[in-house]
N, C-alpha and C. Protein backbone atom coordinates (compact mmCIF):
# COMPACT_ATOMS: atom_id res chain seq x y z
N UNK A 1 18.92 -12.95 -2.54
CA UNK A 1 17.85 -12.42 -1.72
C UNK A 1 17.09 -11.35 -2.50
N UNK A 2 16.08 -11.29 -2.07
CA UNK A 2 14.81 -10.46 -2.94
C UNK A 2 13.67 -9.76 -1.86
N UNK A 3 14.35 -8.42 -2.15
CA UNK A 3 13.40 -7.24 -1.19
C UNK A 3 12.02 -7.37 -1.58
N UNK A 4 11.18 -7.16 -0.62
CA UNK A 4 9.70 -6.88 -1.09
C UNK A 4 9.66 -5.42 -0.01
N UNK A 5 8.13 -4.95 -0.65
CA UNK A 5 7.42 -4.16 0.23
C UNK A 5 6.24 -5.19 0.94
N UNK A 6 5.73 -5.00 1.81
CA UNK A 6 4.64 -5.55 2.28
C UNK A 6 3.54 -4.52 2.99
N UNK A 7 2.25 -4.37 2.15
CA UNK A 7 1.68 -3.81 2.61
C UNK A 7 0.02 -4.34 3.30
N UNK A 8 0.16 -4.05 4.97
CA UNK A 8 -0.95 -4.65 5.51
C UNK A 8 -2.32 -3.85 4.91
N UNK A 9 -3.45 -4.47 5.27
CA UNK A 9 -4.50 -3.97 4.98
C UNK A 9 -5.58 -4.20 5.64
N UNK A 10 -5.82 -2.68 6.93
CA UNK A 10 -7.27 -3.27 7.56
C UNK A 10 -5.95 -3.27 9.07
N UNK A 11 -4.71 -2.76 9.36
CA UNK A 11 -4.22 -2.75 10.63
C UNK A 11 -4.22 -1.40 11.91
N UNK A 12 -4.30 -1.44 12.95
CA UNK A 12 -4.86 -0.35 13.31
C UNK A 12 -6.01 0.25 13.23
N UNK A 13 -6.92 -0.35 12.81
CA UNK A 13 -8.06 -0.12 12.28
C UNK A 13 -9.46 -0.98 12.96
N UNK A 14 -10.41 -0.55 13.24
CA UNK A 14 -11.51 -1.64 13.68
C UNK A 14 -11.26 -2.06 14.78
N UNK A 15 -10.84 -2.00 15.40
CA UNK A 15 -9.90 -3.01 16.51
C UNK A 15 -8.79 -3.83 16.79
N UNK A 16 -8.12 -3.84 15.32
CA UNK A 16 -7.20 -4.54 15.09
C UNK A 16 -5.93 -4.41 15.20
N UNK A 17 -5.35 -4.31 16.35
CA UNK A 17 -4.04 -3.84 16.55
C UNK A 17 -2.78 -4.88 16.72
N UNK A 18 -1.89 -4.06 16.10
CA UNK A 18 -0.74 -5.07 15.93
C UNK A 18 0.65 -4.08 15.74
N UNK A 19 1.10 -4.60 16.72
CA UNK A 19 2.72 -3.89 16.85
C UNK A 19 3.67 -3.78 15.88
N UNK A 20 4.00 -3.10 15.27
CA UNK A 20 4.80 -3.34 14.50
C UNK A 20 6.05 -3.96 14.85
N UNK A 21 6.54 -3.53 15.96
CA UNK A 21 7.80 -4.79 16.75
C UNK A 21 7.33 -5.97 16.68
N UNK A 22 5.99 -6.78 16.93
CA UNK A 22 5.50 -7.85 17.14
C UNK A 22 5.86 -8.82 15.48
N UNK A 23 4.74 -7.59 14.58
CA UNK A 23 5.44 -7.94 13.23
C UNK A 23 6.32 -8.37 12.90
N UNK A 24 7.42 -7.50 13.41
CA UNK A 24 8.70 -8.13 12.65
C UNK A 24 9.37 -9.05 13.23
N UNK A 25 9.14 -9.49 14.53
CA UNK A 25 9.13 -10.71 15.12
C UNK A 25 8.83 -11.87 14.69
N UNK A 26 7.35 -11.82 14.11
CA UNK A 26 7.13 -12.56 13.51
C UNK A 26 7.44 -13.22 12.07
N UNK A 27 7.74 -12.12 11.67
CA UNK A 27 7.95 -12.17 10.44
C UNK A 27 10.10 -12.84 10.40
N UNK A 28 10.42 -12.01 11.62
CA UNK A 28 11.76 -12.86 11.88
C UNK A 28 11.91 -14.14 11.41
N UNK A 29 11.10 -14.20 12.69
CA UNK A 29 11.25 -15.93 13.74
C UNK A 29 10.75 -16.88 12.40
N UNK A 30 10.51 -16.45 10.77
CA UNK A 30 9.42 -17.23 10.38
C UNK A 30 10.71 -17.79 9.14
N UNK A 31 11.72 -16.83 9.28
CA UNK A 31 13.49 -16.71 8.18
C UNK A 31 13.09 -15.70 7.31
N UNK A 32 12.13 -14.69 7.24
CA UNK A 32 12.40 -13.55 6.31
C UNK A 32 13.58 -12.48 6.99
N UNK A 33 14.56 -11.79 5.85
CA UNK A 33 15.60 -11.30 6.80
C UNK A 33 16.39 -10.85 5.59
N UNK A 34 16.49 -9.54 5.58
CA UNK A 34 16.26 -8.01 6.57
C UNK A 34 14.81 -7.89 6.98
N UNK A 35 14.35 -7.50 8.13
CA UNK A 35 13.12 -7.24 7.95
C UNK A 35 12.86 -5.51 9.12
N UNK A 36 12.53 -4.75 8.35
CA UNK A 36 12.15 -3.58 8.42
C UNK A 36 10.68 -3.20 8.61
N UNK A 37 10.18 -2.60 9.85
CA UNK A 37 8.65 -2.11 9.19
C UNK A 37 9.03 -0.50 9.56
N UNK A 38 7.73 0.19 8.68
CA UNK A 38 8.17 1.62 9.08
C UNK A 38 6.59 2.20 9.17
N UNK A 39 7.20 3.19 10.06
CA UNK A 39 5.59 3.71 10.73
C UNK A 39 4.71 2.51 11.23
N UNK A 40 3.60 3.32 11.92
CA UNK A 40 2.93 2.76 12.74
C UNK A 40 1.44 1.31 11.89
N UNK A 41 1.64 1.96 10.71
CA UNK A 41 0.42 1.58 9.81
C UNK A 41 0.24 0.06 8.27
N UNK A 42 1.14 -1.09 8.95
CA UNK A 42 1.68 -2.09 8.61
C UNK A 42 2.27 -1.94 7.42
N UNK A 43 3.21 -1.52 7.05
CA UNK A 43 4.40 -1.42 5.78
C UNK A 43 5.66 -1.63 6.67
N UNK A 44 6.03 -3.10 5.96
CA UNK A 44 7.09 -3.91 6.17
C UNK A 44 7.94 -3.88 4.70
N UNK A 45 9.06 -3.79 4.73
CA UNK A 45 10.58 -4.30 4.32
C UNK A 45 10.77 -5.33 4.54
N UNK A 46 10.69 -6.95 3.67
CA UNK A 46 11.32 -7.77 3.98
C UNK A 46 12.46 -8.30 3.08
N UNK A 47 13.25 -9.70 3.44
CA UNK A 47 14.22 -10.19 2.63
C UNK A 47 13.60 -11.63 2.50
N UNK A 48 13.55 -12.10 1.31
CA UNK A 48 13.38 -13.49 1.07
C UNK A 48 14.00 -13.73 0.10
N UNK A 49 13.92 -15.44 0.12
CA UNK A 49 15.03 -16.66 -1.15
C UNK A 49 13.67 -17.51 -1.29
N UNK A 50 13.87 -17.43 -2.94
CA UNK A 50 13.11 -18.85 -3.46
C UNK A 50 11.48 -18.30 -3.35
N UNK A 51 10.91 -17.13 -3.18
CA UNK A 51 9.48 -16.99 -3.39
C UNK A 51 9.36 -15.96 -4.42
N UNK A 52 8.27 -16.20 -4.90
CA UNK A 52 8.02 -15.17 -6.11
C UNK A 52 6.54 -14.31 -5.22
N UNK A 53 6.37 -13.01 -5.56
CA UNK A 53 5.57 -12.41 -5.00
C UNK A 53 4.11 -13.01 -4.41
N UNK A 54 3.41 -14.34 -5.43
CA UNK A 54 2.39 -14.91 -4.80
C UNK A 54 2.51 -15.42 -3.68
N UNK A 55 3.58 -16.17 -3.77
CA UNK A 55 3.92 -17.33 -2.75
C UNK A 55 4.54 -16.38 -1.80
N UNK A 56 5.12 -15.62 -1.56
CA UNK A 56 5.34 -14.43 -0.17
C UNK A 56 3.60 -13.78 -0.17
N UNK A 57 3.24 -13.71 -0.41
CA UNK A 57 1.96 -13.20 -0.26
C UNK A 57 1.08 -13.98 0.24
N UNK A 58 1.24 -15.40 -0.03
CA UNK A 58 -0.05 -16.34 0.79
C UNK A 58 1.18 -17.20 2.13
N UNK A 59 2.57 -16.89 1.86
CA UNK A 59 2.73 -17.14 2.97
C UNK A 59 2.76 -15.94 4.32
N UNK A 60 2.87 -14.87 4.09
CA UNK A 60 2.76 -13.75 5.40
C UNK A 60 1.37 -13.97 5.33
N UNK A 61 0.31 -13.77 4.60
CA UNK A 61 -0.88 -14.16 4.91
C UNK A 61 -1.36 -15.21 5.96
N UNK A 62 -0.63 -16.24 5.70
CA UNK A 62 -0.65 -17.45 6.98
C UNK A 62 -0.35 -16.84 8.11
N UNK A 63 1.00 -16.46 7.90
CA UNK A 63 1.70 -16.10 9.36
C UNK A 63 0.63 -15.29 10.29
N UNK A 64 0.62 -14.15 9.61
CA UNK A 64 -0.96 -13.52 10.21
C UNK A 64 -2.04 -14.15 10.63
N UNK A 65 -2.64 -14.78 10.01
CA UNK A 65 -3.86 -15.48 10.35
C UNK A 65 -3.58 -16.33 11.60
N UNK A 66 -2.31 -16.93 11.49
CA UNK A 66 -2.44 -17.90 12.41
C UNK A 66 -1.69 -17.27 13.95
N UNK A 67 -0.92 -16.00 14.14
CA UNK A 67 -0.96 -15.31 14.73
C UNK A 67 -2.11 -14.48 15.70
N UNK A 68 -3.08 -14.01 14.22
CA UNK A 68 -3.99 -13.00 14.83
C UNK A 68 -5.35 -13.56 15.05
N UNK A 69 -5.38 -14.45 14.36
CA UNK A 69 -6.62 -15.41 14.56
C UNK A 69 -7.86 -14.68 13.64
N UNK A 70 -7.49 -13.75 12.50
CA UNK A 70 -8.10 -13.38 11.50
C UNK A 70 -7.20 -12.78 10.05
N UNK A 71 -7.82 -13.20 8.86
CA UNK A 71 -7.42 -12.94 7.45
C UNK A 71 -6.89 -11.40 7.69
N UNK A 72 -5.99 -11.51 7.25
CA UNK A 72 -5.07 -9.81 7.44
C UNK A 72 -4.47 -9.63 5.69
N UNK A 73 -5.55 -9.31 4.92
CA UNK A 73 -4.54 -9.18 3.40
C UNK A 73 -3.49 -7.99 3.37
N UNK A 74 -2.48 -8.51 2.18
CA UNK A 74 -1.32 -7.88 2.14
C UNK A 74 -1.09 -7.67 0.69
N UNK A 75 -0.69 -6.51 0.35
CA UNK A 75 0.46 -6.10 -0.79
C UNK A 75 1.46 -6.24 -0.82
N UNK A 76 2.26 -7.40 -2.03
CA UNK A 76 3.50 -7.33 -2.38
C UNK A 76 3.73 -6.88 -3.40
N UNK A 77 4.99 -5.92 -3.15
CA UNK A 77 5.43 -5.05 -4.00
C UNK A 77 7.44 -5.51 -4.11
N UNK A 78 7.51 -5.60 -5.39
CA UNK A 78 9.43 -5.65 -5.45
C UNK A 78 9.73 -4.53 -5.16
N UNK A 79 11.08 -4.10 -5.48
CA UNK A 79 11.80 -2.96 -5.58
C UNK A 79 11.36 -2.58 -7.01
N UNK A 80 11.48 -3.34 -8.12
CA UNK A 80 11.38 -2.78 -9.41
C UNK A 80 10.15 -2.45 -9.40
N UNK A 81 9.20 -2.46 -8.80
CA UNK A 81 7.76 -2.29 -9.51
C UNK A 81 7.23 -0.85 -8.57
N UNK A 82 7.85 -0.96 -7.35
CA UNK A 82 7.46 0.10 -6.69
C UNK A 82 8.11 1.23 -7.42
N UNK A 83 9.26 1.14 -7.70
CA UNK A 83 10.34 2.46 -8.22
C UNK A 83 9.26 2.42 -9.84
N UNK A 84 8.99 1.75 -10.59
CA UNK A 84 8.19 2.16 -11.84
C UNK A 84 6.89 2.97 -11.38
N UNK A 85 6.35 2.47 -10.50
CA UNK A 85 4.81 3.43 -9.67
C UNK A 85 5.09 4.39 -9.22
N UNK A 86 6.56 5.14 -8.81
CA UNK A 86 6.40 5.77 -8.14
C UNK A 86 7.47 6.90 -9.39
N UNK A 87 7.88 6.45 -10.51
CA UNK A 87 8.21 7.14 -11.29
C UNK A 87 7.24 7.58 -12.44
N UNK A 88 6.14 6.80 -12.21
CA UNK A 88 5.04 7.04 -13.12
C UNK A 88 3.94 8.12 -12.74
N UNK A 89 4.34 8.04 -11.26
CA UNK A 89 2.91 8.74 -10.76
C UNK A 89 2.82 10.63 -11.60
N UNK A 90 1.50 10.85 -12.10
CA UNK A 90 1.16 11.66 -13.44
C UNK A 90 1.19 12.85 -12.51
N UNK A 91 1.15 13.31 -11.75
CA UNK A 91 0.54 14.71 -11.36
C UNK A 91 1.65 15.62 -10.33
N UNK A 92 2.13 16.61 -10.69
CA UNK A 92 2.96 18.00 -10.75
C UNK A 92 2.54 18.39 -10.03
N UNK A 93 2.86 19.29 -8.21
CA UNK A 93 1.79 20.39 -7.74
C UNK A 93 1.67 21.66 -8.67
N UNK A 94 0.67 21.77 -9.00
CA UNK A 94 -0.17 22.75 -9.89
C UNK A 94 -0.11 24.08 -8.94
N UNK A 95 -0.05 25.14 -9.24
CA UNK A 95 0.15 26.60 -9.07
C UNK A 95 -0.95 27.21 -8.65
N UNK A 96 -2.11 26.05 -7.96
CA UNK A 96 -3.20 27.03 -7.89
C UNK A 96 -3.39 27.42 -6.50
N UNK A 97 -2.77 27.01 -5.59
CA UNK A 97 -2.47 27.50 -4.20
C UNK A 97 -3.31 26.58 -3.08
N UNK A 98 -4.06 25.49 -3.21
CA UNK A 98 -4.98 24.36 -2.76
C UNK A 98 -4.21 23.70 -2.50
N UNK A 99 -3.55 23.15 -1.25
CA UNK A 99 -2.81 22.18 -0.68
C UNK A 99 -3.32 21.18 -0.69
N UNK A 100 -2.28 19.85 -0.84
CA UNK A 100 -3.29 18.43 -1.60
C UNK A 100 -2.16 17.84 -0.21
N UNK A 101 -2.95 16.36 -0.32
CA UNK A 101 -2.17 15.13 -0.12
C UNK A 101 -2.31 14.13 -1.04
N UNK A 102 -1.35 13.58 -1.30
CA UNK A 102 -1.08 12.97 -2.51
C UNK A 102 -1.15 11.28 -1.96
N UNK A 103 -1.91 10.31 -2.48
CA UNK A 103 -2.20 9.26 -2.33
C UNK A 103 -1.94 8.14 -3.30
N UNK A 104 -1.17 6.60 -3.04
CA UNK A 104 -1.39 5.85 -3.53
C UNK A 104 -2.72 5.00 -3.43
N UNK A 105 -3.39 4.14 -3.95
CA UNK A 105 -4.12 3.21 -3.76
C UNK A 105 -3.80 2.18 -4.19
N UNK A 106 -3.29 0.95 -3.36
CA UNK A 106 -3.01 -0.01 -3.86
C UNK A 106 -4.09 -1.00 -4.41
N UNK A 107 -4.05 -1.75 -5.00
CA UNK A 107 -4.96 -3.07 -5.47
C UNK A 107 -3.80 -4.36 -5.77
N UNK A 108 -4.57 -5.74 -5.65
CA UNK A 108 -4.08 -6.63 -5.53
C UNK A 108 -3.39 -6.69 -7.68
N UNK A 109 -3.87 -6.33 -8.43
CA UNK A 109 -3.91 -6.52 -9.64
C UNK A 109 -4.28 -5.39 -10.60
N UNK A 110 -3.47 -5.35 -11.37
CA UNK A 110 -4.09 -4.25 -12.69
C UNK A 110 -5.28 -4.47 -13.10
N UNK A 111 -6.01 -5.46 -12.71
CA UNK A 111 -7.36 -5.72 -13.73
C UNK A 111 -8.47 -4.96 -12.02
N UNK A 112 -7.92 -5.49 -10.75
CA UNK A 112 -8.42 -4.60 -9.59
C UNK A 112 -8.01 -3.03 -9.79
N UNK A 113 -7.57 -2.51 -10.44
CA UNK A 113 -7.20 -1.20 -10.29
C UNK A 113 -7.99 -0.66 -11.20
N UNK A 114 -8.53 -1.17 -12.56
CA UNK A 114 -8.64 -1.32 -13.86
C UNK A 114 -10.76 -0.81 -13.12
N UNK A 115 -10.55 -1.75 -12.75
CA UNK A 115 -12.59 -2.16 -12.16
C UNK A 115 -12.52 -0.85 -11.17
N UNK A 116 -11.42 -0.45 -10.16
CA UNK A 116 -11.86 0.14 -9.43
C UNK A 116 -12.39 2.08 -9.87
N UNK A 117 -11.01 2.01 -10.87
CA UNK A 117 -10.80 3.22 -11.57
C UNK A 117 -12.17 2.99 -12.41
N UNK A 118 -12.39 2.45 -13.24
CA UNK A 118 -13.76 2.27 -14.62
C UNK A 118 -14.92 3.11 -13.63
N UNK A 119 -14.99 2.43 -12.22
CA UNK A 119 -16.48 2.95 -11.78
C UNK A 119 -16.44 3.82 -10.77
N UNK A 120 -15.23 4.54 -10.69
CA UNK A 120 -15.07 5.77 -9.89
C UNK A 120 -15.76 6.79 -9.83
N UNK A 121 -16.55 7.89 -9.21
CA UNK A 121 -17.04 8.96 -9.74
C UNK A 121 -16.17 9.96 -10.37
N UNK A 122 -16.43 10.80 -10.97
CA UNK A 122 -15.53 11.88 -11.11
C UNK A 122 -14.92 12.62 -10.09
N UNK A 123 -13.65 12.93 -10.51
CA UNK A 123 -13.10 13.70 -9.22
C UNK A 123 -13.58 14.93 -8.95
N UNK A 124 -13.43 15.26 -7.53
CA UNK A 124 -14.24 16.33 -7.10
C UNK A 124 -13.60 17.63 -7.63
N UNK A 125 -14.11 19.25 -7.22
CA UNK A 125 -13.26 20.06 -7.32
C UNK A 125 -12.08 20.11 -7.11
N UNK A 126 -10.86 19.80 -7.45
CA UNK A 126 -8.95 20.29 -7.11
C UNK A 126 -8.58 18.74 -6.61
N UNK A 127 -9.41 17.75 -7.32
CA UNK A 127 -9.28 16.33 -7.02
C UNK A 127 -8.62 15.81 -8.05
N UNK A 128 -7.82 15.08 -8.30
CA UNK A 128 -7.05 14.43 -9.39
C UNK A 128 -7.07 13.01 -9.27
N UNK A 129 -7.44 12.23 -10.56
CA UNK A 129 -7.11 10.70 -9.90
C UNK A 129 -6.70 10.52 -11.31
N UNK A 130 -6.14 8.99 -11.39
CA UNK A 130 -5.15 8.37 -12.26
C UNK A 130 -4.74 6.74 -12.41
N UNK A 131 -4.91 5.97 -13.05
CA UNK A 131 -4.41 4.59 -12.73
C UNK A 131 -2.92 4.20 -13.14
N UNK A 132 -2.24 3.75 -12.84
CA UNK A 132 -1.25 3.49 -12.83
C UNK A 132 -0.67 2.03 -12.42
N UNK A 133 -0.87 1.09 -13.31
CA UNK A 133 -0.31 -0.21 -13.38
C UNK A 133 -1.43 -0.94 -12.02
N UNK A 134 -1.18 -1.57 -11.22
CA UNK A 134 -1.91 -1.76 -10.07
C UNK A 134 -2.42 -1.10 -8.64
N UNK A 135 -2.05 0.04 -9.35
CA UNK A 135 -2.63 1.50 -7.94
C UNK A 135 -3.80 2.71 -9.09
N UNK A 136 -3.64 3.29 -7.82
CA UNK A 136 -4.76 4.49 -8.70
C UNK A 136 -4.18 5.85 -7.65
N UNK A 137 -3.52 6.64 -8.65
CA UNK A 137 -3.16 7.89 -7.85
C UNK A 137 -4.09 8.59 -7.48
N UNK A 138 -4.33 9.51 -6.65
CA UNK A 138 -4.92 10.38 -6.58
C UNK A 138 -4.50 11.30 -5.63
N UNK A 139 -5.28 12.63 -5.82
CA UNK A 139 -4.46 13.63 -4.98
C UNK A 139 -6.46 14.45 -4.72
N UNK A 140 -5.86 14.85 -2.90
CA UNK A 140 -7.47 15.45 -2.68
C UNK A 140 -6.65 16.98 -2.19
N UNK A 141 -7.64 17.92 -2.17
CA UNK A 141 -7.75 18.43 -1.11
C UNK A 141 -7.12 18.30 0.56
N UNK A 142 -6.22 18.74 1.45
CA UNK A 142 -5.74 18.66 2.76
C UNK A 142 -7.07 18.87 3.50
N UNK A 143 -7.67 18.18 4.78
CA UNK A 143 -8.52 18.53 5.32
C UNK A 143 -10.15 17.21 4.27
N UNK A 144 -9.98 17.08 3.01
CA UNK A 144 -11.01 16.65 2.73
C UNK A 144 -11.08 14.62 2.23
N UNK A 145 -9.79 14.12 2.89
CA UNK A 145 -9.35 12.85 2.28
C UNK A 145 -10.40 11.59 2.84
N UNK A 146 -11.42 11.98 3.59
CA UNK A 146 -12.26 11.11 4.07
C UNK A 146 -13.84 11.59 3.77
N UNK A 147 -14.44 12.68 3.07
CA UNK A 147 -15.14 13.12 2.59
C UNK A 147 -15.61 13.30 1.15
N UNK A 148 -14.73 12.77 0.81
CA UNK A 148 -15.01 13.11 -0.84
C UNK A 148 -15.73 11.71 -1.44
N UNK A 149 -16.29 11.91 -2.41
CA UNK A 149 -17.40 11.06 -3.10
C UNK A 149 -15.87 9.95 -3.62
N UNK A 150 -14.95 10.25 -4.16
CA UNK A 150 -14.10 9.33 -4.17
C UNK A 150 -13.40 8.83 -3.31
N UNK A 151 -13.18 9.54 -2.19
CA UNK A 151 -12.57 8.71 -1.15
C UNK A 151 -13.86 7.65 -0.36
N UNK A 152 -14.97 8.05 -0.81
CA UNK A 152 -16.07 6.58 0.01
C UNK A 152 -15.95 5.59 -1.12
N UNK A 153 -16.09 6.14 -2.25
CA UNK A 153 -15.61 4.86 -3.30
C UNK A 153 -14.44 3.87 -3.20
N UNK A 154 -13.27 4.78 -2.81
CA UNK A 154 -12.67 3.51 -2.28
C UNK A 154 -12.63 3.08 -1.40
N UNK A 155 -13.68 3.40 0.04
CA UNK A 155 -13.53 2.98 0.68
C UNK A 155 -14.64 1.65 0.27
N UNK A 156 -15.88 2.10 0.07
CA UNK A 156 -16.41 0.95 -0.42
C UNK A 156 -16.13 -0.19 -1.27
N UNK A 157 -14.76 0.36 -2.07
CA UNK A 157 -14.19 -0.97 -3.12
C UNK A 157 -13.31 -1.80 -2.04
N UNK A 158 -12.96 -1.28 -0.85
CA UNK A 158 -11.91 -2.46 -0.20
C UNK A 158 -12.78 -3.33 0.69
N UNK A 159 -14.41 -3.10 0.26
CA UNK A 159 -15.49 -4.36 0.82
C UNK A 159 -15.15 -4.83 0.11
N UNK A 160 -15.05 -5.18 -1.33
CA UNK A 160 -15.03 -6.03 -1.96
C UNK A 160 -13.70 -6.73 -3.30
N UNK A 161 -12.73 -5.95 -3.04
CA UNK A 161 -11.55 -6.41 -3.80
C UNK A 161 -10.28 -5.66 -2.76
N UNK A 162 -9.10 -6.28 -2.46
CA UNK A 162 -8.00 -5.97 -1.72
C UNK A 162 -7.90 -4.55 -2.24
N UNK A 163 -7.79 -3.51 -1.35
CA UNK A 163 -7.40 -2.06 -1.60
C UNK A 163 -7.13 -1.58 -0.61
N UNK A 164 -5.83 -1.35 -0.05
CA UNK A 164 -5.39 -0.25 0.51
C UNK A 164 -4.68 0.76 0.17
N UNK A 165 -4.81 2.04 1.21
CA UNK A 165 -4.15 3.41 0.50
C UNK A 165 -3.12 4.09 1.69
N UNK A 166 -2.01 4.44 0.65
CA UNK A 166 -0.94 4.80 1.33
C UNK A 166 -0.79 6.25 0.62
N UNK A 167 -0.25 7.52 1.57
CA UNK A 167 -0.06 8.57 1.70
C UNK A 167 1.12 8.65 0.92
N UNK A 168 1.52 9.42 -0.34
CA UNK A 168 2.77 9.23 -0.84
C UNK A 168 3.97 9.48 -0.06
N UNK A 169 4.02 10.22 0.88
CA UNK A 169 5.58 10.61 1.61
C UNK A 169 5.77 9.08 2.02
N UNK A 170 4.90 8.20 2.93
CA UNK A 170 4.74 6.67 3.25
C UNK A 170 5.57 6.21 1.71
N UNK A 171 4.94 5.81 0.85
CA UNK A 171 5.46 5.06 -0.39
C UNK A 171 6.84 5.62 -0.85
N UNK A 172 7.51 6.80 -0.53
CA UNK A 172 8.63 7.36 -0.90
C UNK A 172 9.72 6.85 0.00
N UNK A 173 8.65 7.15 1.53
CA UNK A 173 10.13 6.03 2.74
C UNK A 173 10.21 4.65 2.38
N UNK A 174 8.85 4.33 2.15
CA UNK A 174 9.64 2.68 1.83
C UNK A 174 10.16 2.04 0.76
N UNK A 175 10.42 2.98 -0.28
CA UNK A 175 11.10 2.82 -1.38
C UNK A 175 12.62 3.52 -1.53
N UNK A 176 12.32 4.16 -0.51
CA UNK A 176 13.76 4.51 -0.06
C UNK A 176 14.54 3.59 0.65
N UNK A 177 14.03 3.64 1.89
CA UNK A 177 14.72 2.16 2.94
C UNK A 177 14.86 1.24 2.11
N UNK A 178 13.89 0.41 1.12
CA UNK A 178 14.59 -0.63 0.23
C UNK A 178 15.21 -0.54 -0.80
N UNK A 179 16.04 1.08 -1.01
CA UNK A 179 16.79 1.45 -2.21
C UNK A 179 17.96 1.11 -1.19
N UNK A 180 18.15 1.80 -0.04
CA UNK A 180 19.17 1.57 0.77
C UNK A 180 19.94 0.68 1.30
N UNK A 181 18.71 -0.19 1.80
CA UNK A 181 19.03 -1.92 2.36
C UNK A 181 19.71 -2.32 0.78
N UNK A 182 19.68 -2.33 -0.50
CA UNK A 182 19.77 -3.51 -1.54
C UNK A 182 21.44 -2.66 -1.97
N UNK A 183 21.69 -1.31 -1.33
CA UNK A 183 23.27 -1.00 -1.51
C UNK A 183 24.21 -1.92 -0.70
């Protein structure tokens, strides 16, 4: 058996609501197993045999669609690749007394992370960003994570290439829970 992360994209959002109990129902009833979601904001824990990350990826994709009656993209992530992203991530809290929140950005691909990072603006004042294999770290300002000239950039890149962003304490629980489940 082979843990993934699964990360929704576009849930809770717009109108689009979906239970996370419902989720993992679904995701049950479908033979993925362990299946874990945590928090309210679609990041699932699952267990599968015999798929390699594409093929879990266009199959929960189905499941969704044919559930919700619209395209719901997803991030798959192993155990090994999340624990390398999350041992890689570049940036120290710095001593200057500016409270941050610290952010992943996922992308479907290093060459999506690659395009998204190339045409980023510069980071703002006490803004930090970073690429890192198929995410792009970054850290803002507390209070400014929906205002900043880089946070509309990515919001505008997930019109057009898979990108969602997860809050690092988020990426630390679910790399925890699937350090735990695989003891």
């Amino acid at each position: 058996m082979n843990l993934s992360a699964v990360f929704l994209r576009g849930v809770n959002v717009g109108g689009v609501k979906i239970l996370m109990k419902d989720l993992a129902s679904l995701l049950g009833d479908a033979g993925f197993s362990p299946v874990k979601t945590l928090l309210a904001s679609g990041n699932v824990i699952l267990g599968s045999t015999g798929l390699d990350s594409v093929a879990l990826k266009g199959r929960i994709e189905q499941l969704l669609e044919a559930r919700y009656g619209r395209m719901i993209p997803v991030i798959v992530m192993d155990t090994g690749e999340l624990e390398q992203i999350v041992a890689a991530y570049p940036f120290s809290t710095p001593e200057d007394g500016v409270p941050r929140h610290r952010y992943l950005v996922l992308t479907g691909s290093p060459q999506d992370a690659a395009t998204v990072f190339r045409h980023a603006p510069a980071p703002g004042e006490f803004e930090r960003v970073a690429s890192v294999g198929r995410c792009i770290c970054w850290e803002v300002p507390r209070g400014e994570s929906l205002g900043t000239e880089l946070s509309r950039h990515f919001t505008k890149a997930a019109a057009k290439t898979l990108v969602t962003t997860r809050n690092m304490n988020t990426i630390d629980k679910v790399l925890g829970a699937m350090q735990a489940m695989s003891r």
